[in-house]
N, C-alpha and C. Protein backbone atom coordinates (compact mmCIF):
# COMPACT_ATOMS: atom_id res chain seq x y z
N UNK A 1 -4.26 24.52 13.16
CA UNK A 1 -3.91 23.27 12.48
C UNK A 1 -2.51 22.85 12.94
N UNK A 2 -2.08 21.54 13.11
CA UNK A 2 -1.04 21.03 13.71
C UNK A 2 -0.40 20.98 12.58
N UNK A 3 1.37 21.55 12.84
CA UNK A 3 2.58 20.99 12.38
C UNK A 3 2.75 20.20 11.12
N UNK A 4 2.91 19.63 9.84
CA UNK A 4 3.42 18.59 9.57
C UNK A 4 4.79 18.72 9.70
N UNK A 5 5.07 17.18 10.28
CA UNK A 5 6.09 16.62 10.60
C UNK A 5 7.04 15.59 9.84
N UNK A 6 6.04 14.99 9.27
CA UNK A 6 6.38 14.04 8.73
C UNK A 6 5.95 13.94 7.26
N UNK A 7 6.68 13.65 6.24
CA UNK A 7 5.60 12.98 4.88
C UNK A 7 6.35 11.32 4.57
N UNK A 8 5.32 10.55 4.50
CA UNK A 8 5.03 9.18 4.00
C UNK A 8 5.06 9.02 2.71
N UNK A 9 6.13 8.36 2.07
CA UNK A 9 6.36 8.51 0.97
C UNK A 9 5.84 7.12 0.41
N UNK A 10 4.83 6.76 0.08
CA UNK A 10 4.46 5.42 -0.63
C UNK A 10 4.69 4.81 -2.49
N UNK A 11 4.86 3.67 -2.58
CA UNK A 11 4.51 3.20 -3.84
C UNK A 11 3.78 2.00 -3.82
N UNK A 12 3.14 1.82 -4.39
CA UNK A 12 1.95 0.47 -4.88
C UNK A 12 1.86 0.08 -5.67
N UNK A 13 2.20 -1.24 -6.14
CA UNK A 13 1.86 -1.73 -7.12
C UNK A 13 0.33 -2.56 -7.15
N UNK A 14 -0.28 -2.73 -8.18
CA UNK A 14 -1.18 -3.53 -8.00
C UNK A 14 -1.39 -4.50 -9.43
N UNK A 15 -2.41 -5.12 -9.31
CA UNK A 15 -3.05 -6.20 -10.48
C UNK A 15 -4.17 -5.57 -10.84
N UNK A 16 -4.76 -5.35 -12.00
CA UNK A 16 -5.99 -5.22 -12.30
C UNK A 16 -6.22 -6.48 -12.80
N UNK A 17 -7.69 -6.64 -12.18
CA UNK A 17 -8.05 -8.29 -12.75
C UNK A 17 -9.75 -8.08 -12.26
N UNK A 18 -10.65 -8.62 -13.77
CA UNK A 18 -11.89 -8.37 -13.69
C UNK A 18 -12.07 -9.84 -12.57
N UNK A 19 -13.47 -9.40 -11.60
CA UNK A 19 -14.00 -10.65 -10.58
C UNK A 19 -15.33 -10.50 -10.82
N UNK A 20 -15.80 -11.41 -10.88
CA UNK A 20 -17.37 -11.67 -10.99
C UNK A 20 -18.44 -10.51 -9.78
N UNK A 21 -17.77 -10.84 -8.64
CA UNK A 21 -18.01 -10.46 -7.09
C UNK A 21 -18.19 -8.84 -7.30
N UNK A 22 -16.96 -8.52 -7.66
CA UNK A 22 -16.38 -7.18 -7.47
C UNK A 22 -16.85 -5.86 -8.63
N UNK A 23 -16.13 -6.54 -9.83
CA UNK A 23 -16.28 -5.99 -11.32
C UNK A 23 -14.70 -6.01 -11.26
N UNK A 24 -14.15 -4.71 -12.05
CA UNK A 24 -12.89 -4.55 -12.26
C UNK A 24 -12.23 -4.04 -10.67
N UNK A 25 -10.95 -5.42 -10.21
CA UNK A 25 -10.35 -4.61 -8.80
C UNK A 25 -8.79 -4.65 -9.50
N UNK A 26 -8.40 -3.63 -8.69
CA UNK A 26 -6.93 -3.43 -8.56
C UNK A 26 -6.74 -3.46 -7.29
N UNK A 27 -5.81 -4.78 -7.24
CA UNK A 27 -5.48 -5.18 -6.05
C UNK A 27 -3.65 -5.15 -5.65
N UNK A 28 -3.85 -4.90 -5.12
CA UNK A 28 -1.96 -4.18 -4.54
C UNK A 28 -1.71 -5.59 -4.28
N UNK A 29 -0.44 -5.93 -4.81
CA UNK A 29 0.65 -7.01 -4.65
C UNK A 29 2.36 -6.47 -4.32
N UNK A 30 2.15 -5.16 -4.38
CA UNK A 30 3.72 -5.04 -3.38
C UNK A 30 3.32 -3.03 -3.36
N UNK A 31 3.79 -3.07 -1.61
CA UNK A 31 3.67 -1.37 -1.33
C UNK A 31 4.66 -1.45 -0.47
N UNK A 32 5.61 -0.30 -0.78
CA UNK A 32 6.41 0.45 0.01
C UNK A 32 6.55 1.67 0.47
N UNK A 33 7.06 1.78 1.43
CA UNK A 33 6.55 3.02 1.91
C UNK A 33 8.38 3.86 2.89
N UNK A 34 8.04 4.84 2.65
CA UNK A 34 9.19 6.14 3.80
C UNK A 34 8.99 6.68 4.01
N UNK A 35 9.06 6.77 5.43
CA UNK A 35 9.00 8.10 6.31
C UNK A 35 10.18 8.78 6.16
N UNK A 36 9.96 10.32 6.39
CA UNK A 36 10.66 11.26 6.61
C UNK A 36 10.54 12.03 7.29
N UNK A 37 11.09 12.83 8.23
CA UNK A 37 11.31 13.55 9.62
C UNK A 37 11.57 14.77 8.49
N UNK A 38 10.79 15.81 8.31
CA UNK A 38 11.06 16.90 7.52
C UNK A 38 11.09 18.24 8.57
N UNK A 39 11.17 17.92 9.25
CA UNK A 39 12.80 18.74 10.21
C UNK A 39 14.22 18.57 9.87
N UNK A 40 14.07 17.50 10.29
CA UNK A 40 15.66 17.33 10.15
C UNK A 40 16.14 16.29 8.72
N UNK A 41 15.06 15.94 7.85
CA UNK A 41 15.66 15.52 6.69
C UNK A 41 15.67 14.07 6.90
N UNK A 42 15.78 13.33 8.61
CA UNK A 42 15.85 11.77 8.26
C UNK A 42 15.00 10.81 8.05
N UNK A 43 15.58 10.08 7.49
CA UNK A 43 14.55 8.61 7.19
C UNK A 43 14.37 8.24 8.74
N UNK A 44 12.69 8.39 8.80
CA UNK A 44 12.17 7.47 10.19
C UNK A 44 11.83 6.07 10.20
N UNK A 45 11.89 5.35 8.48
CA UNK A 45 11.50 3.84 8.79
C UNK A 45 11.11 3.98 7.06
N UNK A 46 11.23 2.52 7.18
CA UNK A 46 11.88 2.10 5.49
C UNK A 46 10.63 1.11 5.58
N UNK A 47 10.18 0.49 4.92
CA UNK A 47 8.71 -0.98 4.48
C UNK A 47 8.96 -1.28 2.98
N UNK A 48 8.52 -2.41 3.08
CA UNK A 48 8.02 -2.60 1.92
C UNK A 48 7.82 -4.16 1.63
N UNK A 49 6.80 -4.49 1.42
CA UNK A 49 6.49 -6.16 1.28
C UNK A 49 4.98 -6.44 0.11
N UNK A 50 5.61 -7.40 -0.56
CA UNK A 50 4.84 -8.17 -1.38
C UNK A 50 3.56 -8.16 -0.17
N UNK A 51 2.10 -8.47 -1.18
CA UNK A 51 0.67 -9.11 -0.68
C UNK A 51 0.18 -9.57 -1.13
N UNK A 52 -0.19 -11.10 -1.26
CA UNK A 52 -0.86 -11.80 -1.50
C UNK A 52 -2.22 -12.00 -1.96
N UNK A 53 -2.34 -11.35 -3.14
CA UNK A 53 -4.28 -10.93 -3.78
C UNK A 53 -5.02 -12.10 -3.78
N UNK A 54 -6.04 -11.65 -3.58
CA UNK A 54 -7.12 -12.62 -3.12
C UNK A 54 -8.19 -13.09 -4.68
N UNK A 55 -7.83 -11.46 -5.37
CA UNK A 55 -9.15 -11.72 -6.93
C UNK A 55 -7.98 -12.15 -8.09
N UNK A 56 -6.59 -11.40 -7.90
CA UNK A 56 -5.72 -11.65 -8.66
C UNK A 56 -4.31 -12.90 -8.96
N UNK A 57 -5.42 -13.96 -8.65
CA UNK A 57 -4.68 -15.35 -8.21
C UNK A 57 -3.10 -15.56 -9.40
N UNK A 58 -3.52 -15.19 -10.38
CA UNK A 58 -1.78 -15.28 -11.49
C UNK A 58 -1.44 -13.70 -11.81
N UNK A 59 -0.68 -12.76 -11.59
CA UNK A 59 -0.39 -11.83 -12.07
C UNK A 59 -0.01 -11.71 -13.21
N UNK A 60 -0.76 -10.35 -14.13
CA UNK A 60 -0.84 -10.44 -15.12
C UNK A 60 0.71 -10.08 -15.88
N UNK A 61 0.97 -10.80 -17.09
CA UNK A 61 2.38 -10.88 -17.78
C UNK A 61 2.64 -8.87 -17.80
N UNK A 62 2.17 -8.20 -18.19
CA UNK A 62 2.05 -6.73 -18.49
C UNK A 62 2.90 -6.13 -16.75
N UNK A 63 2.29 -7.12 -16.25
CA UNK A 63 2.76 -6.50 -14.69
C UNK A 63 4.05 -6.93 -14.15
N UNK A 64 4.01 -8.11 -14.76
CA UNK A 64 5.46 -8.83 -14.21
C UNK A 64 6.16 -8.32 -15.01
N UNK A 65 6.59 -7.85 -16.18
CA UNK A 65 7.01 -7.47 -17.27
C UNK A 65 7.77 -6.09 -16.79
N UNK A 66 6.91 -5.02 -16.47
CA UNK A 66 6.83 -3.68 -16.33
C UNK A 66 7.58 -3.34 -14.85
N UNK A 67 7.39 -4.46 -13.83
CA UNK A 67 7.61 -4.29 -11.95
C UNK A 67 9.04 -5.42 -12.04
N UNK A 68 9.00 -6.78 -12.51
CA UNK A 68 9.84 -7.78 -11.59
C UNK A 68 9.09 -8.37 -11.26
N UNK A 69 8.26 -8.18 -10.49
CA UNK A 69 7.24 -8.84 -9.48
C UNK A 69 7.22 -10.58 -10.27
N UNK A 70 7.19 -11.39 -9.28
CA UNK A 70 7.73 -12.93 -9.81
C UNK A 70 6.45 -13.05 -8.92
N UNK A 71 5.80 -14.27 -10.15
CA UNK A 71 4.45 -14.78 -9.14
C UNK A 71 4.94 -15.55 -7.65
N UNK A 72 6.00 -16.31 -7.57
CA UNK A 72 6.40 -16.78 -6.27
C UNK A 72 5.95 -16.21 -5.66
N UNK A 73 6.63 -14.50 -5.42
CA UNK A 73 6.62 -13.68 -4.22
C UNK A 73 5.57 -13.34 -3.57
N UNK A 74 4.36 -13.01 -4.55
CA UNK A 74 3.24 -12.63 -4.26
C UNK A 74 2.19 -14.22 -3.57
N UNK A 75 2.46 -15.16 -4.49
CA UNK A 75 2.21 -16.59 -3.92
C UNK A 75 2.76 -16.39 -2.75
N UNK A 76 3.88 -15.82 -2.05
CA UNK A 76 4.33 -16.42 -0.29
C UNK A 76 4.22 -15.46 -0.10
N UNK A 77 3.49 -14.30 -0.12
CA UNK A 77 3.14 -13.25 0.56
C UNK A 77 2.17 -13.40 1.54
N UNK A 78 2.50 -12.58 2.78
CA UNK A 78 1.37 -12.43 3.79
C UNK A 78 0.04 -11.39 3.03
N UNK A 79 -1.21 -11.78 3.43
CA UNK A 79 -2.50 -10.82 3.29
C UNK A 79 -2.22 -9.66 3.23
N UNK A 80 -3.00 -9.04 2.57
CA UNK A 80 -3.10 -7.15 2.34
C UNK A 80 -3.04 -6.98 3.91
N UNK A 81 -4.27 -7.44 4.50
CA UNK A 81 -4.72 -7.04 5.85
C UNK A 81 -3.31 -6.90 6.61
N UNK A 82 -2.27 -7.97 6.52
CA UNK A 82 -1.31 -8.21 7.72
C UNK A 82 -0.11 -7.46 7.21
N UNK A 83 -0.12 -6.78 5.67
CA UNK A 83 0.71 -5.81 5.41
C UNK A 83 0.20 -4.48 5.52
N UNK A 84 -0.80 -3.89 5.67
CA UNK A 84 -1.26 -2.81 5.98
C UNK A 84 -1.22 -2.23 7.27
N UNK A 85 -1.71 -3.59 8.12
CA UNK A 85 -1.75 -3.36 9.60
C UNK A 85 0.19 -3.31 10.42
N UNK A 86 0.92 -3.90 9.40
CA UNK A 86 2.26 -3.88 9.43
C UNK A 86 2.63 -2.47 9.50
N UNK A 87 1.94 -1.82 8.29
CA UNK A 87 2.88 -0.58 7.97
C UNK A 87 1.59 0.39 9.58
N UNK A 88 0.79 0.22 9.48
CA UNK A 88 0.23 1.19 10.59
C UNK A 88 1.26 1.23 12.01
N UNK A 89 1.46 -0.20 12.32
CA UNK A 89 1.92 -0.63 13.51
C UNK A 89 3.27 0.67 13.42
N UNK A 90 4.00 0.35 12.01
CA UNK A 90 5.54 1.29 12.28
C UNK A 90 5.18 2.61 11.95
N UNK A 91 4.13 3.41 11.81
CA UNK A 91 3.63 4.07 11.99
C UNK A 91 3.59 5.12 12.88
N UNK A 92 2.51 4.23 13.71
CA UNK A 92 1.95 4.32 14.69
C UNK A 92 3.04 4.32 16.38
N UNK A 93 4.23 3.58 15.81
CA UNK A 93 5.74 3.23 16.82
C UNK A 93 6.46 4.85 16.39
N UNK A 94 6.32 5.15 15.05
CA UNK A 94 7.06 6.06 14.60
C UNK A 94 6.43 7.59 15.01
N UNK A 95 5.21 7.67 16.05
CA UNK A 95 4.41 8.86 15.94
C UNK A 95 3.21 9.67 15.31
N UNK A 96 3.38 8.52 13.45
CA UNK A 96 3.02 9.33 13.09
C UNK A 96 1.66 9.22 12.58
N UNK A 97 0.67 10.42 12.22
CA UNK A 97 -1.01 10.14 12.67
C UNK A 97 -1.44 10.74 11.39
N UNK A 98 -2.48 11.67 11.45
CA UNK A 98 -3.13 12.17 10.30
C UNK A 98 -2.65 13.72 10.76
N UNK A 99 -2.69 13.78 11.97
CA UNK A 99 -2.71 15.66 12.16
C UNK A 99 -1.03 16.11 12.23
N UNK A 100 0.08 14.92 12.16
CA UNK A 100 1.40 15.30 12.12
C UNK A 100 2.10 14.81 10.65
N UNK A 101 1.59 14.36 9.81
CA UNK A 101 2.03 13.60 8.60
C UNK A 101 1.32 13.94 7.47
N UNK A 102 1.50 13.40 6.44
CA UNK A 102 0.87 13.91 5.14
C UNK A 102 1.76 12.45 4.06
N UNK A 103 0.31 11.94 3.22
CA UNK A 103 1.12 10.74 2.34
C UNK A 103 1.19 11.29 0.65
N UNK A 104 2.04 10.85 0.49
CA UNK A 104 2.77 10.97 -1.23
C UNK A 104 3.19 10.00 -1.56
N UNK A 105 2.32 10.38 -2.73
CA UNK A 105 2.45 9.08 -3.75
C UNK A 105 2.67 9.19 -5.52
N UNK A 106 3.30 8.45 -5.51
CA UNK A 106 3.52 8.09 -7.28
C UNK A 106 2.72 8.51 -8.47
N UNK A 107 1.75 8.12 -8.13
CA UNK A 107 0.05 8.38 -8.41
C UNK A 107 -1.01 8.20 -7.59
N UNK A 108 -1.80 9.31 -8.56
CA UNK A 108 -2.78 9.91 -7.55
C UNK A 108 -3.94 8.06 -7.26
N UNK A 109 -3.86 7.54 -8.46
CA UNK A 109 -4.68 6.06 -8.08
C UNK A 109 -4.05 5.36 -7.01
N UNK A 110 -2.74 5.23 -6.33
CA UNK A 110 -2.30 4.12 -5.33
C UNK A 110 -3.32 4.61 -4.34
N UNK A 111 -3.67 5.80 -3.93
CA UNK A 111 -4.58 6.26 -2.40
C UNK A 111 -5.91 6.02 -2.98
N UNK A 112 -6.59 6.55 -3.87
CA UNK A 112 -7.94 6.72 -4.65
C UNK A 112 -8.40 5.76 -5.32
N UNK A 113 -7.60 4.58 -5.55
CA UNK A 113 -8.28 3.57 -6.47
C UNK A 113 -8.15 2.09 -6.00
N UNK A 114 -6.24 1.95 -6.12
CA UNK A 114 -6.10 0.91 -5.43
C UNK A 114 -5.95 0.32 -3.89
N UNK A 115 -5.87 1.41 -3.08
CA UNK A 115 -5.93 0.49 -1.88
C UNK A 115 -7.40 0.78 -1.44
N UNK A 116 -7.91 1.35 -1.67
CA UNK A 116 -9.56 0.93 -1.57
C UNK A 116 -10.16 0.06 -2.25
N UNK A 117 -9.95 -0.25 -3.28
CA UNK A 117 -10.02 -1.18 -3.92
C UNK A 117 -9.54 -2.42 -3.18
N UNK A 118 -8.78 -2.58 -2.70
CA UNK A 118 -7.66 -4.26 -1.98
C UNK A 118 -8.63 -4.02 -1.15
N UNK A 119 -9.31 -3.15 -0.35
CA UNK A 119 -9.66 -2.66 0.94
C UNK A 119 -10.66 -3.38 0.66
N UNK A 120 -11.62 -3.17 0.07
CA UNK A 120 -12.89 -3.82 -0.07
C UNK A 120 -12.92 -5.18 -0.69
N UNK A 121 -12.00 -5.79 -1.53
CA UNK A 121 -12.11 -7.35 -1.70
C UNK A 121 -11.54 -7.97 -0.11
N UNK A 122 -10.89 -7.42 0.58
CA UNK A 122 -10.18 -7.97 1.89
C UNK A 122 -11.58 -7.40 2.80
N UNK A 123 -11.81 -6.79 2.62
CA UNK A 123 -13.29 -6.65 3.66
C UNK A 123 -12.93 -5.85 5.09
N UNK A 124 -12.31 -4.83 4.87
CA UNK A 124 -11.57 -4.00 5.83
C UNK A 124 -11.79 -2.54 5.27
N UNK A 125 -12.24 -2.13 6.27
CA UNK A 125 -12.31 -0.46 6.02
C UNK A 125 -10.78 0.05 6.07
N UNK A 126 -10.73 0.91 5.30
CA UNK A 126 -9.76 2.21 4.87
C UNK A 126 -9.79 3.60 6.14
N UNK A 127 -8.72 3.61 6.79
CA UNK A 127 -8.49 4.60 7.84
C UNK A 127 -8.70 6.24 6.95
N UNK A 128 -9.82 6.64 7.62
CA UNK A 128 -10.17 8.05 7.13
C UNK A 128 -8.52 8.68 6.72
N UNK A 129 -7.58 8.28 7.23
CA UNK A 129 -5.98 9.33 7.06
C UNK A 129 -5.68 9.41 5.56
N UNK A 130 -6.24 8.10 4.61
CA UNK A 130 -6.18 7.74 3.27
C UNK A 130 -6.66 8.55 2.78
């Protein structure tokens, strides 16, 4: 088994909001993410950007309340798709894969609930590394 090298430190926020289409989605409206070089302790790359939900058109008061999150932001946010494929890209610049890295998270739902969840109202498969 290869090395880890790296751990990906993520947070996600999302919306829960019932859709006719779907049933109940939780859809991510801001994820950030850090790498860390756990060799040597440094930060390899910093993210983090609002996304624009597709089922969760007003964010709910409970959420804005609890995050900050201002409907503006999420209103001028780029797509899940073009923030996901964002964070792969620095990633992917940064080295790092499934057999050198390992992701951590806040809760165990940001990997297991909600971005599969965004994943499937956006109509994009989820990279087995999830």
């Amino acid at each position: 088994m290869p090395r880890l090298r790296y751990a990906l430190c993520l947070d996600v926020e999302a919306a829960a909001t019932p859709s006719a289409r779907y049933g109940a989605v939780h859809e991510v409206v801001q994820l950030g993410a850090v790498a860390l070089d756990l060799e040597t302790g440094a930060e390899v790359f910093a993210y983090s950007s609002f996304a624009r939900p597709v089922c969760a058109k007003k964010l709910p008061a409970a959420l804005r309340a609890l995050t900050g999150i201002e409907q503006s932001a999420v209103d001028a946010a780029p797509s899940f798709g073009s923030v996901w494929a964002e964070l792969g890209a620095l990633m992917e610049r940064a080295g790092l894969d499934a057999g050198n890295s390992v992701p951590f998270t806040f809760s165990t739902a940001d990997l297991e609930l909600f971005v599969p969840s965004t994943a499937r109202v956006h109509g994009m498969p989820v990279d087995a590394y999830w």
